[in-house]
N, C-alpha and C. Protein backbone atom coordinates (compact mmCIF):
# COMPACT_ATOMS: atom_id res chain seq x y z
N UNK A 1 0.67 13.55 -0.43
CA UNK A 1 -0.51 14.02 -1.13
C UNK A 1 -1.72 13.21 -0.67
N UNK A 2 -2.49 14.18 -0.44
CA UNK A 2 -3.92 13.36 0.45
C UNK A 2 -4.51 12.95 -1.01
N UNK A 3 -5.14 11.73 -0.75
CA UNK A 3 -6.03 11.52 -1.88
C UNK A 3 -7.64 11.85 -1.44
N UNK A 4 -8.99 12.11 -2.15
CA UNK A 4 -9.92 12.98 -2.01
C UNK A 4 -10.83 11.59 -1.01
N UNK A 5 -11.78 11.85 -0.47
CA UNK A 5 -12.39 11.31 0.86
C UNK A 5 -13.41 10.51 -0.68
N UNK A 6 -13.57 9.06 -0.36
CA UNK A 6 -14.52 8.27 -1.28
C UNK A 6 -16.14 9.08 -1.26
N UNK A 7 -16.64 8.41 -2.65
CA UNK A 7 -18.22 8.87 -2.58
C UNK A 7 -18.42 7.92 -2.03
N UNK A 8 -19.35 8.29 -0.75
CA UNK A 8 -20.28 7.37 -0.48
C UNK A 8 -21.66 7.06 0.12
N UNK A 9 -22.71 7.03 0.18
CA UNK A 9 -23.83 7.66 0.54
C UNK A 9 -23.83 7.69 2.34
N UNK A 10 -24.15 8.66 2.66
CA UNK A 10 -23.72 8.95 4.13
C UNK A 10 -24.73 7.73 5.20
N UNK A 11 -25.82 7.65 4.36
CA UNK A 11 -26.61 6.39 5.30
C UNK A 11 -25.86 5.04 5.27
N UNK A 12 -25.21 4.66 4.06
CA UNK A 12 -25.27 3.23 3.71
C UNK A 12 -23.81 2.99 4.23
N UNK A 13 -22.68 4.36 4.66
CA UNK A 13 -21.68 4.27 5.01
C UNK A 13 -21.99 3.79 6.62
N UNK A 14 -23.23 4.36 7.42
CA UNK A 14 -23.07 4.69 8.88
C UNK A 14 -24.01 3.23 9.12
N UNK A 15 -24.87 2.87 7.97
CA UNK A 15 -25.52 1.55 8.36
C UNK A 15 -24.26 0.38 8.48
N UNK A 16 -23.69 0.44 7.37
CA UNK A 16 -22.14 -0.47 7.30
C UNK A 16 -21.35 -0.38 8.18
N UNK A 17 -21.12 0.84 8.90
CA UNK A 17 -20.26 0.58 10.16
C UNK A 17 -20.70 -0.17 11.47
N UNK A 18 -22.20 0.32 11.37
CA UNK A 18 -23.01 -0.79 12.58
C UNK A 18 -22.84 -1.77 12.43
N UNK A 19 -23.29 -2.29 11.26
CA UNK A 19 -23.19 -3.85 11.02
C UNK A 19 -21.99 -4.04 11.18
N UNK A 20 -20.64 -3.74 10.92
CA UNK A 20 -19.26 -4.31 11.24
C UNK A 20 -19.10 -4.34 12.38
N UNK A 21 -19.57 -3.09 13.35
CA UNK A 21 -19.46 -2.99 14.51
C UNK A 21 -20.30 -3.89 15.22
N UNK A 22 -21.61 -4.55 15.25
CA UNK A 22 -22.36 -5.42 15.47
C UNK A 22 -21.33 -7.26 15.33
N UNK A 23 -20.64 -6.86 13.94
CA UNK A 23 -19.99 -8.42 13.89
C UNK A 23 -18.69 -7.97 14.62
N UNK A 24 -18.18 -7.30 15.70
CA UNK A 24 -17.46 -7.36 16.24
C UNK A 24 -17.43 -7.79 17.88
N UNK A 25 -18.61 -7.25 18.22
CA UNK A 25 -19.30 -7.17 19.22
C UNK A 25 -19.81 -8.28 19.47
N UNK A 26 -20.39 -9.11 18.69
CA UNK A 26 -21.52 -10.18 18.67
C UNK A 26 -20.36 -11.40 19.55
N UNK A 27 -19.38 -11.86 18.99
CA UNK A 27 -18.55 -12.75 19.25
C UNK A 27 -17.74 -12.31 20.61
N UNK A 28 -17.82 -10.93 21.00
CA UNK A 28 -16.80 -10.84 21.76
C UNK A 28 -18.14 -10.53 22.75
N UNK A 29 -19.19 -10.54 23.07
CA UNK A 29 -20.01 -10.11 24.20
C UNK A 29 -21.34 -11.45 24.04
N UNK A 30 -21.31 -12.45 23.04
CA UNK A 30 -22.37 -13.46 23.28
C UNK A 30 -21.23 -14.73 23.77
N UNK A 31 -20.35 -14.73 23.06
CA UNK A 31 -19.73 -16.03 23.38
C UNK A 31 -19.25 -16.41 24.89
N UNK A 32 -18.91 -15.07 25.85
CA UNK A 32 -18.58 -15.70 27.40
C UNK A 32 -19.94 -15.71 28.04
N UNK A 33 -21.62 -14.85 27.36
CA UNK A 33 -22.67 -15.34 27.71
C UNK A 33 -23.10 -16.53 27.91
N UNK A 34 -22.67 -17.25 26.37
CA UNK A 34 -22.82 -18.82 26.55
C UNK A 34 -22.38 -19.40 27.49
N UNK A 35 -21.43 -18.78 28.05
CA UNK A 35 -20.44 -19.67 29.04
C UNK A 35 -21.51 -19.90 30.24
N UNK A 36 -22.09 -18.64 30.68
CA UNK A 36 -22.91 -18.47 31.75
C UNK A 36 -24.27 -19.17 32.36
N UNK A 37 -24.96 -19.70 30.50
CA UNK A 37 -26.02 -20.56 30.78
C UNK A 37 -25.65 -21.90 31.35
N UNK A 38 -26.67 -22.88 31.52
CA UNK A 38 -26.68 -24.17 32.25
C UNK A 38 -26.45 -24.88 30.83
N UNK A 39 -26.03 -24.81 29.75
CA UNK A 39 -26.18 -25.66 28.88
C UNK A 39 -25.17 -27.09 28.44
N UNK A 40 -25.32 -27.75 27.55
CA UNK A 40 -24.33 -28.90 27.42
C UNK A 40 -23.14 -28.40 26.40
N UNK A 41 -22.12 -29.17 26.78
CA UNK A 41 -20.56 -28.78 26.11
C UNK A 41 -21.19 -28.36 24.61
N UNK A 42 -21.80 -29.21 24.21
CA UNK A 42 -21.87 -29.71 23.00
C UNK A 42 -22.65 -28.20 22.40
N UNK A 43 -24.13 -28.13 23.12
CA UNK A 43 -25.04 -26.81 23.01
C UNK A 43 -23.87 -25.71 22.64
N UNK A 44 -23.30 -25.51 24.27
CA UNK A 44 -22.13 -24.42 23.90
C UNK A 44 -21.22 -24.20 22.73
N UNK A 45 -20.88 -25.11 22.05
CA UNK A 45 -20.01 -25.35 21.19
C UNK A 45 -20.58 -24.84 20.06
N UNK A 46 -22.14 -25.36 19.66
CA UNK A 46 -23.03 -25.19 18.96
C UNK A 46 -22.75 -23.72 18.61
N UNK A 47 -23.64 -23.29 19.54
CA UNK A 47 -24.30 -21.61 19.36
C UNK A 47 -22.73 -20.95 19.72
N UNK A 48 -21.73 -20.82 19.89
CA UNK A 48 -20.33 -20.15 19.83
C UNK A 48 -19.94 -20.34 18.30
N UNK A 49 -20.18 -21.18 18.07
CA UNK A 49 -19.86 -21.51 16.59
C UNK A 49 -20.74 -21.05 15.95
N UNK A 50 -22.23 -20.87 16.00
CA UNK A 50 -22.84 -19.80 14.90
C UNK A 50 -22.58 -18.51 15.16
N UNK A 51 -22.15 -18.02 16.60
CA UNK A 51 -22.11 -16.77 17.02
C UNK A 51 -20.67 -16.10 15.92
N UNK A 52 -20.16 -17.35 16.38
CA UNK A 52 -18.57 -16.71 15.07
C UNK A 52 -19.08 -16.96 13.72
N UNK A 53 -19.55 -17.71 12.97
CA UNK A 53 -19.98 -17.69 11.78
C UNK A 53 -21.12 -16.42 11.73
N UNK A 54 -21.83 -16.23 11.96
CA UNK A 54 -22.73 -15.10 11.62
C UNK A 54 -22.05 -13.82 12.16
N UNK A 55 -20.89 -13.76 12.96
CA UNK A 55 -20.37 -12.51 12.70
C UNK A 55 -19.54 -12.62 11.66
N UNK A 56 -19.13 -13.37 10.94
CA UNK A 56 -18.11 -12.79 9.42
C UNK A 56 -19.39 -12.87 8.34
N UNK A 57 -20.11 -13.53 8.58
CA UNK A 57 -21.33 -13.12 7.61
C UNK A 57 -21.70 -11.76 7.38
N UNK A 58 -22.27 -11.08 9.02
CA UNK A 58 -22.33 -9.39 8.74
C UNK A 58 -20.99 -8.52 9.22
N UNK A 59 -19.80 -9.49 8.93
CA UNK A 59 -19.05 -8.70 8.26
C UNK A 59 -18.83 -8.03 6.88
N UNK A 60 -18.96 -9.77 6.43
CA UNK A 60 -19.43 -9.68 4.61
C UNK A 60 -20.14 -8.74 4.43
N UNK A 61 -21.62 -8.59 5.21
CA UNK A 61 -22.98 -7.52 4.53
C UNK A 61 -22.32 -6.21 4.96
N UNK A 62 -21.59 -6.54 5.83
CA UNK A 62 -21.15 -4.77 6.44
C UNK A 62 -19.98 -4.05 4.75
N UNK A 63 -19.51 -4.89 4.27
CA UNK A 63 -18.58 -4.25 3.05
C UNK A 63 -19.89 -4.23 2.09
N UNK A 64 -20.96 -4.96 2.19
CA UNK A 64 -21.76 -5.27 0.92
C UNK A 64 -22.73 -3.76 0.76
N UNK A 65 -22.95 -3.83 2.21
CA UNK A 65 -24.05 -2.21 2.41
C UNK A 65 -22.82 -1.27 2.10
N UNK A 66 -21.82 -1.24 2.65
CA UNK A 66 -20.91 0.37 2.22
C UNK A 66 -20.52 0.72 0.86
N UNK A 67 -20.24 -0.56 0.76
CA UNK A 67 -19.42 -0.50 -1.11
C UNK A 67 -18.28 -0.59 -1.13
N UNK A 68 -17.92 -0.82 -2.17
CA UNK A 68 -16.38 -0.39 -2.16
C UNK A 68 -15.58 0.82 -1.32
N UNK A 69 -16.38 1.65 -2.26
CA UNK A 69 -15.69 3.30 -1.80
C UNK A 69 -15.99 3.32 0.13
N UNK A 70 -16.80 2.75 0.12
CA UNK A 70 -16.92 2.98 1.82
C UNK A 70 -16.15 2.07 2.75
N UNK A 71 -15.81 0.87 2.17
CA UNK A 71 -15.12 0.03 2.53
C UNK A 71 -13.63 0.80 2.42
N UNK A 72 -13.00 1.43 1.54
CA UNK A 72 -11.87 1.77 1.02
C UNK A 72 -12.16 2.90 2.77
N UNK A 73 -12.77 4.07 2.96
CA UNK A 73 -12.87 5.12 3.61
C UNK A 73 -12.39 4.00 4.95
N UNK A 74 -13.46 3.15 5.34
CA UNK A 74 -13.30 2.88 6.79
C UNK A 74 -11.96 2.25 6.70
N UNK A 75 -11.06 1.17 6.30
CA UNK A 75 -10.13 0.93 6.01
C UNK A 75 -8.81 1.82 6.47
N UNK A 76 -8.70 2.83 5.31
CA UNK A 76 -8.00 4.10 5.70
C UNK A 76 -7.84 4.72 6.94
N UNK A 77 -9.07 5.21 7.43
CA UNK A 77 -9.11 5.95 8.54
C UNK A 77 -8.63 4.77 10.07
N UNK A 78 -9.41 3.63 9.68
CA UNK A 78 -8.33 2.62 10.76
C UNK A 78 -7.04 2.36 10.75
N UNK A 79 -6.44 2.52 9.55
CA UNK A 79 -5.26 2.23 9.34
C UNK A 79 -4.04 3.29 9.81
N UNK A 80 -4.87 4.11 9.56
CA UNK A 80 -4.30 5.79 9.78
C UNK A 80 -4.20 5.94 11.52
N UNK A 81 -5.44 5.77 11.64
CA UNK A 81 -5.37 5.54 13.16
C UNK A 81 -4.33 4.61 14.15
N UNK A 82 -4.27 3.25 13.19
CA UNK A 82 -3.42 2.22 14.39
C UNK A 82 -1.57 2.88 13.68
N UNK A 83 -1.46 3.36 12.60
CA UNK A 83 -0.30 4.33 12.29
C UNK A 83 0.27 5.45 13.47
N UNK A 84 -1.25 5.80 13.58
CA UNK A 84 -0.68 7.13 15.01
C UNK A 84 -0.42 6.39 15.98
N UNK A 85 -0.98 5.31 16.46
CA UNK A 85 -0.68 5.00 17.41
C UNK A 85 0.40 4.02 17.45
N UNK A 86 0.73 3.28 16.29
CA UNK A 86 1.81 1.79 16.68
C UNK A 86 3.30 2.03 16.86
N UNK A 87 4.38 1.37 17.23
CA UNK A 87 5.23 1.63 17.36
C UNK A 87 5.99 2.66 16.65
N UNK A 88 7.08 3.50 17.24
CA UNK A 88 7.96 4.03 16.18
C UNK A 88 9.13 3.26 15.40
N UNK A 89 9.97 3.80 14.54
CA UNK A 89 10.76 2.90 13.74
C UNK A 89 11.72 2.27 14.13
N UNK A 90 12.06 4.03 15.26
CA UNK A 90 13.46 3.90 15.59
C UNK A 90 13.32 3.85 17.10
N UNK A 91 14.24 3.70 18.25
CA UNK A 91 13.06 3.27 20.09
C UNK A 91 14.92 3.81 20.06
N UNK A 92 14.90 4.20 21.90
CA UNK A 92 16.37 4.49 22.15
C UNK A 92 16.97 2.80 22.56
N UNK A 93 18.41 2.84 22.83
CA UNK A 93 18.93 2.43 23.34
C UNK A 93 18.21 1.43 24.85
N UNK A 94 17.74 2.37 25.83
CA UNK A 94 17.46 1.81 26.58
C UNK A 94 15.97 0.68 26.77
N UNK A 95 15.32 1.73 25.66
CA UNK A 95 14.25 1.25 25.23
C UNK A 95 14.21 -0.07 24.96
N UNK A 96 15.04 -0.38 24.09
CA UNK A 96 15.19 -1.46 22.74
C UNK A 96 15.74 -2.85 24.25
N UNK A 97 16.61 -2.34 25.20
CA UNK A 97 16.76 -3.19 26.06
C UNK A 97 15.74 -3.70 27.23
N UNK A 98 15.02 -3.16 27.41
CA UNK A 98 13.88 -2.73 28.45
C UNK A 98 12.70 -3.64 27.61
N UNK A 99 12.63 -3.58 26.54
CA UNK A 99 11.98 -4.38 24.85
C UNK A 99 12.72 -5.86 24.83
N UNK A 100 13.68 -6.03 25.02
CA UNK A 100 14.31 -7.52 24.96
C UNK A 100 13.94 -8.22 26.05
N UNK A 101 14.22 -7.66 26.81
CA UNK A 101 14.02 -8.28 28.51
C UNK A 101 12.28 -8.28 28.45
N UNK A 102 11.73 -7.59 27.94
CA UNK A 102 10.11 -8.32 28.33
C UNK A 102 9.44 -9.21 27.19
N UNK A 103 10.62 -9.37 26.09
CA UNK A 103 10.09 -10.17 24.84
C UNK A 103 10.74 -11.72 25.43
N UNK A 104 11.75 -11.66 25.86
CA UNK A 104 12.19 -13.06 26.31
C UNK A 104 12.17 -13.95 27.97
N UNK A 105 11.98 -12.60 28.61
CA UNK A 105 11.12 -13.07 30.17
C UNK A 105 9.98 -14.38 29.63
N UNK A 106 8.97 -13.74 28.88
CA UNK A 106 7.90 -14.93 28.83
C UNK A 106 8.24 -15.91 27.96
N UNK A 107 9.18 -15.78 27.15
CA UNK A 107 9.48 -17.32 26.53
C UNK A 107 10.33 -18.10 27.14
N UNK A 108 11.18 -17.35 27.70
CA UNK A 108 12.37 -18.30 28.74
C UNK A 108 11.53 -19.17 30.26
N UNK A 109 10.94 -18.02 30.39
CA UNK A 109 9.50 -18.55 31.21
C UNK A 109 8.53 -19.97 31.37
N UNK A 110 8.29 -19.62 29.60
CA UNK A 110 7.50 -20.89 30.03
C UNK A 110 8.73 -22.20 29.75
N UNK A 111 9.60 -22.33 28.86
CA UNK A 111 10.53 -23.17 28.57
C UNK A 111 10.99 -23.96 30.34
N UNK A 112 11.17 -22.84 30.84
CA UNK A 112 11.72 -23.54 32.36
C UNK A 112 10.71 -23.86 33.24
N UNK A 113 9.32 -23.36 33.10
CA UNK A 113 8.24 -23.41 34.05
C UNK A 113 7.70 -24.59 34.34
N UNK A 114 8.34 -25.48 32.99
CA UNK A 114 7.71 -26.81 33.00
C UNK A 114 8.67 -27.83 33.95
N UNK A 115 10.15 -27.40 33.99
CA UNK A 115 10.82 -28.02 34.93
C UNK A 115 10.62 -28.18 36.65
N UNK A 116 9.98 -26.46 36.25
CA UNK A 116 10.01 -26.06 37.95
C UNK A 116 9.14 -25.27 38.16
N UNK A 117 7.49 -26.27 37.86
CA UNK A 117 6.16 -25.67 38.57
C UNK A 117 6.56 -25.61 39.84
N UNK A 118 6.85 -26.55 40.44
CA UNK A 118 6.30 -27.14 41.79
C UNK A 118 7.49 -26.13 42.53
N UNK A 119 7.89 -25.23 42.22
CA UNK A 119 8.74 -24.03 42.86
C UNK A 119 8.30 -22.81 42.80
N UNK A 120 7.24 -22.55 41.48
CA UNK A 120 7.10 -21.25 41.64
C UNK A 120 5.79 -20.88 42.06
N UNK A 121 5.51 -19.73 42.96
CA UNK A 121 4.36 -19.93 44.03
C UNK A 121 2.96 -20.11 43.10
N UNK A 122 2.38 -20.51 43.60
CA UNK A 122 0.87 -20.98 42.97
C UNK A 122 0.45 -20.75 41.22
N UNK A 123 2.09 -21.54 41.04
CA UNK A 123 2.36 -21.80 39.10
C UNK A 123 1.26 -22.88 38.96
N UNK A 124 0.89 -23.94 39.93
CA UNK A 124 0.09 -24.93 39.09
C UNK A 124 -1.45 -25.06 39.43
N UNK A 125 -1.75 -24.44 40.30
CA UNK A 125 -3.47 -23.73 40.60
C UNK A 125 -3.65 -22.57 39.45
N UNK A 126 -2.82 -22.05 39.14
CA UNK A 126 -3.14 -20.70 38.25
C UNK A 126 -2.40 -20.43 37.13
N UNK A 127 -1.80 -21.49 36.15
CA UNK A 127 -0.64 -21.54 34.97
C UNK A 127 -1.73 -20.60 33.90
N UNK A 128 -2.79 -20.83 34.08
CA UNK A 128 -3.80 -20.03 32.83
C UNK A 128 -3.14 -18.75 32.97
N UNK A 129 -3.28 -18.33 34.37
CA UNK A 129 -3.28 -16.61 34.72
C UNK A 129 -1.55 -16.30 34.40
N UNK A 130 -0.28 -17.23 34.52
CA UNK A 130 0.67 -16.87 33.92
C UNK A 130 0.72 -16.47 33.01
N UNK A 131 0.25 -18.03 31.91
CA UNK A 131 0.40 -18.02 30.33
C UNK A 131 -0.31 -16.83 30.33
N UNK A 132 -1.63 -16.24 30.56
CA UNK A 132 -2.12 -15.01 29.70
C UNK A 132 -1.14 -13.70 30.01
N UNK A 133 -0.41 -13.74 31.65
CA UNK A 133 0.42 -12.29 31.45
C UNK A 133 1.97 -12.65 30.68
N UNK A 134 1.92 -13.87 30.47
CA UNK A 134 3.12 -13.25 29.77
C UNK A 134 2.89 -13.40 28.38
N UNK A 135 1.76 -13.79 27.67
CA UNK A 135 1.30 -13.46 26.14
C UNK A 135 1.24 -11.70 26.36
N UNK A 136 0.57 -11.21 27.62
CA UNK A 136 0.65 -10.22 27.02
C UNK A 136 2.01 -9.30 27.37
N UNK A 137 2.78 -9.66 28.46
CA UNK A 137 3.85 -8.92 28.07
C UNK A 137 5.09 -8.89 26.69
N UNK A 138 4.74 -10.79 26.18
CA UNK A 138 5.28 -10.58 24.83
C UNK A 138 4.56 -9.89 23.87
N UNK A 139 3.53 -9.66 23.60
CA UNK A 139 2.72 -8.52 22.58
C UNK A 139 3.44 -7.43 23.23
N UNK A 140 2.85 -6.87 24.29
CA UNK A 140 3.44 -5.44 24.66
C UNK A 140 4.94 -5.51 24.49
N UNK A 141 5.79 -6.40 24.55
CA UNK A 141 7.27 -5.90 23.84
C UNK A 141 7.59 -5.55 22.54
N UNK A 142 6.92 -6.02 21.66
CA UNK A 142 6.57 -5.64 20.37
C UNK A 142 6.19 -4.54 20.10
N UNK A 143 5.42 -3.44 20.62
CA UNK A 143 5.25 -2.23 20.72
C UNK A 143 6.72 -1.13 21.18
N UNK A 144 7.05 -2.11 22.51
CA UNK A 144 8.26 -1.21 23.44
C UNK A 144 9.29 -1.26 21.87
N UNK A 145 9.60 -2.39 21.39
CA UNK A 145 10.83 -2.97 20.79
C UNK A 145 10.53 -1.92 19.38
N UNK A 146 9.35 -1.43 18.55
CA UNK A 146 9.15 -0.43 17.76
C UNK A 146 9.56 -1.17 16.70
N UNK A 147 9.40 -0.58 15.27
CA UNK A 147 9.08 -0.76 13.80
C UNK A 147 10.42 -1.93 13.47
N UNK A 148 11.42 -1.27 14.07
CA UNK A 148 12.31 -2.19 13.17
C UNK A 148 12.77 -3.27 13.75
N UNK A 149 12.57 -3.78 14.91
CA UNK A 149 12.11 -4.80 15.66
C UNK A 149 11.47 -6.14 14.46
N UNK A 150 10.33 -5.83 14.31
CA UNK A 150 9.34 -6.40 13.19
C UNK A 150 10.27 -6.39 12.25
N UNK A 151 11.34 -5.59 11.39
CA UNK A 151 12.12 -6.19 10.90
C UNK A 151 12.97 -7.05 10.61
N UNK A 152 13.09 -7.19 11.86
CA UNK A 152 13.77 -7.90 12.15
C UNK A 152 13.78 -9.49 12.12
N UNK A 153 12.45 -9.83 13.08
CA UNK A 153 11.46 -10.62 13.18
C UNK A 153 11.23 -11.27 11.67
N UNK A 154 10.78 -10.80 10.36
CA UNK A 154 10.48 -10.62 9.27
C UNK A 154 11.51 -11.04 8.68
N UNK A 155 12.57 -10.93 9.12
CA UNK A 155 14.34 -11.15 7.82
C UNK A 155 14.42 -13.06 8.46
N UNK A 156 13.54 -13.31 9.63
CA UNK A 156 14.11 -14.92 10.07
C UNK A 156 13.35 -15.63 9.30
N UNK A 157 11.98 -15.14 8.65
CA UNK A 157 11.43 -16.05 7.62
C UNK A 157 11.86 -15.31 5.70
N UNK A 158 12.83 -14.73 5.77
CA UNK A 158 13.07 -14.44 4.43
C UNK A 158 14.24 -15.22 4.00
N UNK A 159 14.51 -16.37 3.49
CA UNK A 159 15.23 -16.86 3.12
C UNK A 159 16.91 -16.53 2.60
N UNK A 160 16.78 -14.92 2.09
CA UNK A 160 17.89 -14.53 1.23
C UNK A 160 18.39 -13.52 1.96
N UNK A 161 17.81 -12.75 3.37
CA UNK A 161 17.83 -12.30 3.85
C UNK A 161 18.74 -12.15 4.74
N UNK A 162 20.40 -11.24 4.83
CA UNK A 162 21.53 -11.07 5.64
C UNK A 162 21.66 -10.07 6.62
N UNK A 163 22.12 -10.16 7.25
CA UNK A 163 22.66 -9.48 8.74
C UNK A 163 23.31 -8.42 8.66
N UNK A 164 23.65 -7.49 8.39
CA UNK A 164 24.95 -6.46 9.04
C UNK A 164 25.31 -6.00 9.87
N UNK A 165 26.23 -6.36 10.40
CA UNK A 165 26.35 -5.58 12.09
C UNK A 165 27.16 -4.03 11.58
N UNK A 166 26.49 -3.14 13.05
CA UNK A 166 26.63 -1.56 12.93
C UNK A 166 28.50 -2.00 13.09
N UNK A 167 29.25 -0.98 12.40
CA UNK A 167 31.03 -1.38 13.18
C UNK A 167 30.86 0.19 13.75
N UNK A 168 31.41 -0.50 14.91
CA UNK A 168 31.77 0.71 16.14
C UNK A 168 32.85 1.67 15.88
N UNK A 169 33.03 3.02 15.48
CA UNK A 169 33.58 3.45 15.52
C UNK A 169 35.16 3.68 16.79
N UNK A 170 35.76 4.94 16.21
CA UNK A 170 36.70 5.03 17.48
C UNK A 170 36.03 5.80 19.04
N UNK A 171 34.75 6.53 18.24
CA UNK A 171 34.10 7.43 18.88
C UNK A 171 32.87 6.88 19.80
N UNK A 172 32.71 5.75 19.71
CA UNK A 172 31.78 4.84 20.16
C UNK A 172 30.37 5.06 19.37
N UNK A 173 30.27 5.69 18.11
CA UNK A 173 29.30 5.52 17.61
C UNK A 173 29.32 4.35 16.30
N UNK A 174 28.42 3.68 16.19
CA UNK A 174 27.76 2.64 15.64
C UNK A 174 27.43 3.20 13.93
N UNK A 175 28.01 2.85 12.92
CA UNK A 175 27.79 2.80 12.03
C UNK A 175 27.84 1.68 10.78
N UNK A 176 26.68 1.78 9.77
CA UNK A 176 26.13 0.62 9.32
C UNK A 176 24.63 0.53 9.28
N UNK A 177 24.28 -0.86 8.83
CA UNK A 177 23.02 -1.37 9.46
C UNK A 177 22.52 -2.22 9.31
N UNK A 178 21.32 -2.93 9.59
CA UNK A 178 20.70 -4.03 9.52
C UNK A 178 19.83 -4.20 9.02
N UNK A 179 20.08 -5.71 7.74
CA UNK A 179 19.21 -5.48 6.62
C UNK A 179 18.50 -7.22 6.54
């Protein structure tokens, strides 16, 4: 059951999205600017640090101009959105393996990388450019690996939280599950 679209005044909704959109923008397109001027560590540090503080500020004004009800609308419709798009619950078989192998490539990775820079080709001129592809191939396994993955993930910090393994039938199908 859909619930009905919030009141909300159509200016103060589209001014509020600028401004959020403005404190999104601000931090992610002034702060490698800073990088660019001639200035001192310290300068830099400075103005990056108001650049991030005054974007959650007109973040703040960005809920303050919409309102509630407009805050509630944009909310929704993002949420709805990263829904269509985020993992599914259930991923196949091959999937879910294809999902392991790129979730533990980059952690097994760096664990050994530290033994054996000086082997792998230009690991210690460029370890930045590793570490960032394999952060992102562990995010992107999280997607491959799908919803119940994150369940999974989720049951290692729940204290009370038990295991069931599927029992294999005679038929080779898997029944049970994991809780």
């Amino acid at each position: 059951m859909n619930s009905p679209e919030p009141k909300v005044e159509d200016w103060r909704l589209k001014l509020g999205a600028v401004i959020f959109g403005l404190s999104i923008l601000l931090p992610i397109a002034g702060v490698p600017l800073v990088g660019l001027f001639g200035f001192s560590t310290g300068m830099k540090a400075t103005i990056t640090g108001g650049l991030l503080v005054s974007a959650e500020i007109m973040g703040l004004a960005a809920v303050a101009v919409m309102g509630k009800s407009g805050y509630a609308y944009i909310k929704k419709r993002a949420l709805g959105f990263l829904k269509q798009y985020g993992p599914p619950n259930k991923v196949s078989p091959l999937r879910y393996k294809i999902g392991l192998v790129m979730f533990l490539a980059p952690i097994l990775f760096g664990w050994v990388s530290i033994y054996t820079a000086r082997w792998i080709p230009g690991f210690e001129n460029n370890s930045f450019f590793y570490a960032v592809g394999g952060d992102l191939m562990l995010l992107s396994s999280l997607f491959v690996l799908g919803g119940d993955f994150w369940d999974k993930i989720r049951s290692l910090f729940i204290h009370d939280a038990e295991v069931h393994f599927p029992v294999v039938s005679e038929g080779g199908l898997a029944t049970g599950n994991i809780s």
